[in-house]
C-alpha atoms as a PDB file:
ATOM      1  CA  UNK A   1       0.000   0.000   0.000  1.00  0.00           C
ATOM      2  CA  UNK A   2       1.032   3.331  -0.667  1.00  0.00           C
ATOM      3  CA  UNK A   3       0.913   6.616   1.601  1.00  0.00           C
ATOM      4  CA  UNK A   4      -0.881   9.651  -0.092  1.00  0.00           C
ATOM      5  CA  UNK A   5       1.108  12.317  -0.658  1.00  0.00           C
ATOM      6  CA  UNK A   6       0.306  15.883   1.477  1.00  0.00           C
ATOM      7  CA  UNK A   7      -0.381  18.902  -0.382  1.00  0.00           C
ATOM      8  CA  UNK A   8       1.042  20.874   1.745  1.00  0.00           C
ATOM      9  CA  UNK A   9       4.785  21.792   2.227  1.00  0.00           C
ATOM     10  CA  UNK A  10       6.272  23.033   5.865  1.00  0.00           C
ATOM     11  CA  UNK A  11       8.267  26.092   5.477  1.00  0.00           C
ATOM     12  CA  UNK A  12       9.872  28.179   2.213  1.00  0.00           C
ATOM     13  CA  UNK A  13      12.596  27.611   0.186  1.00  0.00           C
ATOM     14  CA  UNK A  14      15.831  29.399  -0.054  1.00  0.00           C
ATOM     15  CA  UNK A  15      15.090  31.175  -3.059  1.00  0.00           C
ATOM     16  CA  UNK A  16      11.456  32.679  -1.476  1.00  0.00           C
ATOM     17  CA  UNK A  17      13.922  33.677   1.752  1.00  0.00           C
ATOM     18  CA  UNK A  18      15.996  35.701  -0.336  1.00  0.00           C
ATOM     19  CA  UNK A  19      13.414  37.175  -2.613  1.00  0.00           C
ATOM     20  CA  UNK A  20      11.644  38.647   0.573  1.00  0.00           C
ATOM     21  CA  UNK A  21      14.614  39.939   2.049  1.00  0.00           C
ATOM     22  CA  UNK A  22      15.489  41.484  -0.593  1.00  0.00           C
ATOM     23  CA  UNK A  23      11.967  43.673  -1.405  1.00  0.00           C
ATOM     24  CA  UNK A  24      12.146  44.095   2.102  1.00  0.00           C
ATOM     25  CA  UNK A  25      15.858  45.808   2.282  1.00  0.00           C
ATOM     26  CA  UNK A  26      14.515  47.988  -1.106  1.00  0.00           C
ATOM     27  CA  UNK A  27      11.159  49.160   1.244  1.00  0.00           C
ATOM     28  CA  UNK A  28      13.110  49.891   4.039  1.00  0.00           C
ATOM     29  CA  UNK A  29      15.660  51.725   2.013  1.00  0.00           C
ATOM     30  CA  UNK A  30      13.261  53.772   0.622  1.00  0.00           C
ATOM     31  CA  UNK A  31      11.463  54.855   3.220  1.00  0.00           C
ATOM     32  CA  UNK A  32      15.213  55.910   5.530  1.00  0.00           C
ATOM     33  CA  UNK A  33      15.608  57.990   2.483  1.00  0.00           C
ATOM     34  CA  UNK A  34      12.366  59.537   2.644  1.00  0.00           C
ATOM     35  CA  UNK A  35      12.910  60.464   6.185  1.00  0.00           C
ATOM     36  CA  UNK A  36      16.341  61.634   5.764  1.00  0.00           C
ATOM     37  CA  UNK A  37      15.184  63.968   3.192  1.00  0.00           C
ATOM     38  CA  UNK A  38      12.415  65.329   5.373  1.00  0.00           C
ATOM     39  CA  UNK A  39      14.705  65.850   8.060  1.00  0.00           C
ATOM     40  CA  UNK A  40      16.839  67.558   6.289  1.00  0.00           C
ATOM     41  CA  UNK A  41      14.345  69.849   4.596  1.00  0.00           C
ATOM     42  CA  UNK A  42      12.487  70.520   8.057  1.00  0.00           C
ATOM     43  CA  UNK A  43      16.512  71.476   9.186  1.00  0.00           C
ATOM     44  CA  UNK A  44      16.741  73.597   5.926  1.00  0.00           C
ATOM     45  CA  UNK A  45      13.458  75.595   6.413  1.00  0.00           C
ATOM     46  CA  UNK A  46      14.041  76.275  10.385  1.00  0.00           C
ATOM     47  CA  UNK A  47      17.408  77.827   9.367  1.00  0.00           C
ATOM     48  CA  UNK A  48      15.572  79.918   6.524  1.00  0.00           C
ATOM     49  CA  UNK A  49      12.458  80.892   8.924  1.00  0.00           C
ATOM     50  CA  UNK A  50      15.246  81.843  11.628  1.00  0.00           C
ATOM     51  CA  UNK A  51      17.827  83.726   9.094  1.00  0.00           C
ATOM     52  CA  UNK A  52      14.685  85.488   8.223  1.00  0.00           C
ATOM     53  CA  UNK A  53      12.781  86.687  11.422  1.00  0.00           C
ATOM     54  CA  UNK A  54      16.661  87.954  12.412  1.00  0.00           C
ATOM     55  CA  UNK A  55      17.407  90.109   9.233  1.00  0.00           C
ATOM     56  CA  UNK A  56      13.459  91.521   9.496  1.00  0.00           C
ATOM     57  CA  UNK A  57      14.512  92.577  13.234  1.00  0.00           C
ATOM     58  CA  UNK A  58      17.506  94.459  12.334  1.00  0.00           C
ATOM     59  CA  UNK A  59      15.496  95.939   9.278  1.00  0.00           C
ATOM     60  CA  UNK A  60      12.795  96.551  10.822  1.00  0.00           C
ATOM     61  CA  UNK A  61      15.357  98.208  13.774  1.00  0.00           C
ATOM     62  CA  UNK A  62      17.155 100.346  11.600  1.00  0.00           C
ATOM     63  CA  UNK A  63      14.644 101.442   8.675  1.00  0.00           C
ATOM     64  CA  UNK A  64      11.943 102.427  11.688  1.00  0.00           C
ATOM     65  CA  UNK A  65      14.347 104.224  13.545  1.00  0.00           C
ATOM     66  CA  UNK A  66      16.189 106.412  11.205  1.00  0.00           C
ATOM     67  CA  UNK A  67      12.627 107.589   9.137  1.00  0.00           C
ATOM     68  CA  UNK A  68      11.820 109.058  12.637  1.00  0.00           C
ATOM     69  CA  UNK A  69      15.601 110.183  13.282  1.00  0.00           C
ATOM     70  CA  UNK A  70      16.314 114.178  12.772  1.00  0.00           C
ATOM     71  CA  UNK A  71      19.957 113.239  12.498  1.00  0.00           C
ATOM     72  CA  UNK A  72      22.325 110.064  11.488  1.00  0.00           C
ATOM     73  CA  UNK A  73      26.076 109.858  11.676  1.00  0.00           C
ATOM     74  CA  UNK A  74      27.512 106.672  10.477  1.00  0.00           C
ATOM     75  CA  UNK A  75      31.412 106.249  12.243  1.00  0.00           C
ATOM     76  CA  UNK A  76      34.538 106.354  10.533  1.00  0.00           C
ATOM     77  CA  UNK A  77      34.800 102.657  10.051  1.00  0.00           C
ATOM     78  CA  UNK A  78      31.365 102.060   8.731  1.00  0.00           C
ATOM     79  CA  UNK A  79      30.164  99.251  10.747  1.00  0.00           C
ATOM     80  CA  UNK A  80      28.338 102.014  13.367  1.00  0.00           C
ATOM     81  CA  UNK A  81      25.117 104.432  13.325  1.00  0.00           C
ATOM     82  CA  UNK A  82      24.254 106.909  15.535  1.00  0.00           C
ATOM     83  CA  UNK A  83      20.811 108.424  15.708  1.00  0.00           C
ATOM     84  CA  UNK A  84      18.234 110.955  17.069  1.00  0.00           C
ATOM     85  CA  UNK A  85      15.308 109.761  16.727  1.00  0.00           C
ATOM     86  CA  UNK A  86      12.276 111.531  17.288  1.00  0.00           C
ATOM     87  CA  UNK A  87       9.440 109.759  20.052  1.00  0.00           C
ATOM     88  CA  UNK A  88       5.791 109.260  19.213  1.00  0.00           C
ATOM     89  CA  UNK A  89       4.785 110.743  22.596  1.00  0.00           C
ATOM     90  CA  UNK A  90       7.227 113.957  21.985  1.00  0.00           C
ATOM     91  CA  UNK A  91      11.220 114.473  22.510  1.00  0.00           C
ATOM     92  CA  UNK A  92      14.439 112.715  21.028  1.00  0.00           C
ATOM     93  CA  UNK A  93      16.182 109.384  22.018  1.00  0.00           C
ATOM     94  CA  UNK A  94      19.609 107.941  21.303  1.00  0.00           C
ATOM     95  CA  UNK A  95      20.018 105.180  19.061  1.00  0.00           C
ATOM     96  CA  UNK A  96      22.739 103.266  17.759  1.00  0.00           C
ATOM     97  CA  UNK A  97      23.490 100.371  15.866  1.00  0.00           C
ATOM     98  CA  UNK A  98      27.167  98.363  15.715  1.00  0.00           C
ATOM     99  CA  UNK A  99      28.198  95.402  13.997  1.00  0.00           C
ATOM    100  CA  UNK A 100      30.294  93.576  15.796  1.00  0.00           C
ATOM    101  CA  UNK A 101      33.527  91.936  14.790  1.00  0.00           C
ATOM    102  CA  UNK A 102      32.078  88.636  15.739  1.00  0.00           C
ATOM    103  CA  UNK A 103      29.414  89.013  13.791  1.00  0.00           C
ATOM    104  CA  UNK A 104      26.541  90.395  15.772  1.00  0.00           C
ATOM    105  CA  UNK A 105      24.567  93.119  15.289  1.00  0.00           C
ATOM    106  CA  UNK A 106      24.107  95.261  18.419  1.00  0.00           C
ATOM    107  CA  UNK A 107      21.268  97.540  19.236  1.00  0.00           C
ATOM    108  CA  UNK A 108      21.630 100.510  22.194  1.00  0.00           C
ATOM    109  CA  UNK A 109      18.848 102.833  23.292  1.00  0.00           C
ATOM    110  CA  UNK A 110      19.510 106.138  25.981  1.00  0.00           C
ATOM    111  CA  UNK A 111      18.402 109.494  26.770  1.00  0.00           C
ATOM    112  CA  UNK A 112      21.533 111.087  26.478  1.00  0.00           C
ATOM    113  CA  UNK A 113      24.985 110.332  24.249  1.00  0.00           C
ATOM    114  CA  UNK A 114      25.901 106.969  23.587  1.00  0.00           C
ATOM    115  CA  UNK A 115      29.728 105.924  24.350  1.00  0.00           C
ATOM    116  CA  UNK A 116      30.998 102.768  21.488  1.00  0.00           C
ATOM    117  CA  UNK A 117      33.593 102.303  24.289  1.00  0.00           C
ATOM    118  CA  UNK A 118      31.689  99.083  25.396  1.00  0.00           C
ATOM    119  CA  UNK A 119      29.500  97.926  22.379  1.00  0.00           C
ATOM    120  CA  UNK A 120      29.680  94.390  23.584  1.00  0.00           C
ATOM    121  CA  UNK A 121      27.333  95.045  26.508  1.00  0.00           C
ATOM    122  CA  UNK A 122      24.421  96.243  24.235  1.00  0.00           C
ATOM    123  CA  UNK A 123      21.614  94.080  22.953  1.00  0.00           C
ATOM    124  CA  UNK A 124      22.124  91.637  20.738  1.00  0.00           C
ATOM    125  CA  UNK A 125      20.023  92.144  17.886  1.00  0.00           C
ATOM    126  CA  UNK A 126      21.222  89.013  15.457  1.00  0.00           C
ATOM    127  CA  UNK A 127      24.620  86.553  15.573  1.00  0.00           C
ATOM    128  CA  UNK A 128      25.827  85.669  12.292  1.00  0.00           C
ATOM    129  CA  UNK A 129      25.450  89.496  10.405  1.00  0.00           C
ATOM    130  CA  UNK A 130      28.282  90.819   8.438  1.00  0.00           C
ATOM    131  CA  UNK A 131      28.576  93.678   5.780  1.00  0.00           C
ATOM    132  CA  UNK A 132      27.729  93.278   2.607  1.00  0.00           C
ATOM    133  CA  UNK A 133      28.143  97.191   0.880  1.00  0.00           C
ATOM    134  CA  UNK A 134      31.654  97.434  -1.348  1.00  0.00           C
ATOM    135  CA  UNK A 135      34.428  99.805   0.554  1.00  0.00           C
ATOM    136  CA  UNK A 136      37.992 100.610  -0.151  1.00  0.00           C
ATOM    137  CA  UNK A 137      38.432  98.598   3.264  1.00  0.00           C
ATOM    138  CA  UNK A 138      36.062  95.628   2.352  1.00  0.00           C
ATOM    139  CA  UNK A 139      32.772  95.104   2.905  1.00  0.00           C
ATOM    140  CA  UNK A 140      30.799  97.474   5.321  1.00  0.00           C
ATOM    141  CA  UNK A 141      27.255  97.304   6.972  1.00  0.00           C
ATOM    142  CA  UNK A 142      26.787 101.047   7.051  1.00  0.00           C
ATOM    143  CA  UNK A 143      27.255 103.764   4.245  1.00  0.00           C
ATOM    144  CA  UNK A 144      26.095 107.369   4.507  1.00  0.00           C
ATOM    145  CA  UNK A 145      25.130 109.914   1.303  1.00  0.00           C
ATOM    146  CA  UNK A 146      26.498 113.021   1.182  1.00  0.00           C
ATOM    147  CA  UNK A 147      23.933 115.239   2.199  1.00  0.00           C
ATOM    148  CA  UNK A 148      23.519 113.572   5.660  1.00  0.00           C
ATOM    149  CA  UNK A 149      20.670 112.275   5.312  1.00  0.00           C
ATOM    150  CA  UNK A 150      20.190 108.523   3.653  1.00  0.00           C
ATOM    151  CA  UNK A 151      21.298 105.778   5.133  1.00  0.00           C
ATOM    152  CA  UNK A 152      22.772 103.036   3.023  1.00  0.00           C
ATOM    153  CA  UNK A 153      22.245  99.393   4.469  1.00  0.00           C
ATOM    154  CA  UNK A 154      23.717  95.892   3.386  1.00  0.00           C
ATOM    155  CA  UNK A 155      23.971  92.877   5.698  1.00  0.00           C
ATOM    156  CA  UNK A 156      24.082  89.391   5.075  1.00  0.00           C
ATOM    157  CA  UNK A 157      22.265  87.154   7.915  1.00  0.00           C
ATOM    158  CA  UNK A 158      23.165  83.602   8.349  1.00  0.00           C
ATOM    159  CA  UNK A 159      21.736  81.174  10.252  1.00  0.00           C
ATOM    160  CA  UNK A 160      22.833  77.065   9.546  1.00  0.00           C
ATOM    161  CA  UNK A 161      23.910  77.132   5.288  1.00  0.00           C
ATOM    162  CA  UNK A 162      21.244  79.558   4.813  1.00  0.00           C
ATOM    163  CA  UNK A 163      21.544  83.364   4.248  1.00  0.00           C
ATOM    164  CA  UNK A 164      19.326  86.289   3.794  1.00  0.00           C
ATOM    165  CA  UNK A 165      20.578  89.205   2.507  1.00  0.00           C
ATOM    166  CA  UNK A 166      19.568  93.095   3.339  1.00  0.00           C
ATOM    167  CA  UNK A 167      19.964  95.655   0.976  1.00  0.00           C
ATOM    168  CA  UNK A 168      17.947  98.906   1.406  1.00  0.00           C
ATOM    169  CA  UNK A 169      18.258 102.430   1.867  1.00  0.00           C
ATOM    170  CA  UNK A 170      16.384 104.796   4.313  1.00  0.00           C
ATOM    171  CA  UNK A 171      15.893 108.410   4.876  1.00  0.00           C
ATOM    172  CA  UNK A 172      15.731 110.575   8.248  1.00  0.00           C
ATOM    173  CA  UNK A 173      12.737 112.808   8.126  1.00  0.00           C
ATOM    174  CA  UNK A 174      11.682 113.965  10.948  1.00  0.00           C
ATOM    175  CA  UNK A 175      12.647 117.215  12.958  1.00  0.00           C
ATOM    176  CA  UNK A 176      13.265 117.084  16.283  1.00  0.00           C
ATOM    177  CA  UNK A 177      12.958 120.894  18.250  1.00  0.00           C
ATOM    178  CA  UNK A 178      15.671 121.007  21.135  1.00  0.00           C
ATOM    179  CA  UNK A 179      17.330 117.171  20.710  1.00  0.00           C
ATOM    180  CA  UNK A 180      20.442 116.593  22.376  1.00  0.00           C
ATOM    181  CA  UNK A 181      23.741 115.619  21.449  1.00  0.00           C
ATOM    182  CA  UNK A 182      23.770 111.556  20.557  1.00  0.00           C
ATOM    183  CA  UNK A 183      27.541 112.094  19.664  1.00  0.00           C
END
C-alpha cells in the first residue's frame, strides 16, 4: 500500500527567503531615504524661517528708527550708526546700531549720548550678520550719502547654510525741536 502524498509543504525555500529579504531591504531603504530627506528639509526651512525673522529685526530696527531720526552719523569705520530719533509721545532718544567683529549686530537705546567704548554690553540684535556694501576697506554694513541724510544698508544674515541678505536704503525725516547731542 502506498501513503498519499500531502499537499502541503512546511516552510519556504531558499530562493522565497531571499526574494523577501530582498523587497524588504529595497522598502526599508526607501522609506530611511524619505525620512532623511524630510529631516533635512524641516533642518533647511528652520534655518531659513530663523535667518529670516533675524534680518526683518535688524530691518525693521534700523529702517523704523532712522525715518523718525532728525539726524544720522555713520562712524569712521562704517560698521556704526548713531541716531536721534524723534518719540511718538514727543522728545528725542539715542540710538545706535554696531556690527560687531564677531558678527553680531548690536542695538543701544539712551536718553543722552551713547559711548561705542563698550559695544559688547548692548543688545544683541542678530549673531551671524556681516557687511555686505563694497568699501575701499572691504565690505561694510553702514554707508552714509552726502547730504547727511540717507542711510545706506547691506547685511548678510546667516543662520545654519542659509543666508538672507539686506539691501535697502532709508531716509531721516523727521525734525526734532531742542534734541540733544547723541555724539
Amino acid at each position: 500500500m502506498t501513503t498519499p502524498r500531502r499537499g502541503n509543504d512546511d516552510g519556504i525555500t531558499l530562493v522565497e527567503l531571499i526574494i523577501v529579504v530582498i523587497v524588504g531591504a529595497v522598502l526599508l531603504g526607501g522609506v530611511a531615504i524619505m525620512f532623511a530627506n524630510g529631516l533635512t528639509s524641516q533642518a533647511q526651512a528652520a534655518d531659513r524661517d530663523l535667518a529670516t525673522g533675524r534680518a526683518t529685526v535688524i530691518a525693521n530696527s534700523l529702517q523704523t528708527s532712522i525715518r523718525n531720526a532728525d539726524a544720522v552719523k555713520v562712524e569712521p569705520d562704517q560698521h556704526t550708526v548713531r541716531a536721534v530719533v524723534a518719540m511718538p509721545a514727543g522728545g528725542w532718544e539715542c540710538r545706535a546700531w554696531a556690527l560687531t567683529a564677531g558678527g553680531e549686530m548690536k542695538y543701544k537705546t539712551s536718553a543722552s549720548s551713547i559711548a561705542l567704548d563698550n559695544v559688547d554690553a548692548w543688545t544683541t540684535l542678530a549673531p551671524g550678520v556681516t557687511g555686505s556694501l563694497a568699501s575701499a576697506d572691504g565690505p561694510v554694513p553702514f554707508a552714509m550719502s552726502a547730504s547727511g541724510r540717507q542711510l545706506s544698508i547691506g547685511l548678510v544674515v546667516a543662520a545654519g547654510d542659509v543666508t538672507v541678505p539686506i539691501h535697502s536704503g532709508v531716509t531721516a525725516q523727521a525734525r526734532v525741536e531742542g534734541s540733544g547731542p547723541c555724539w
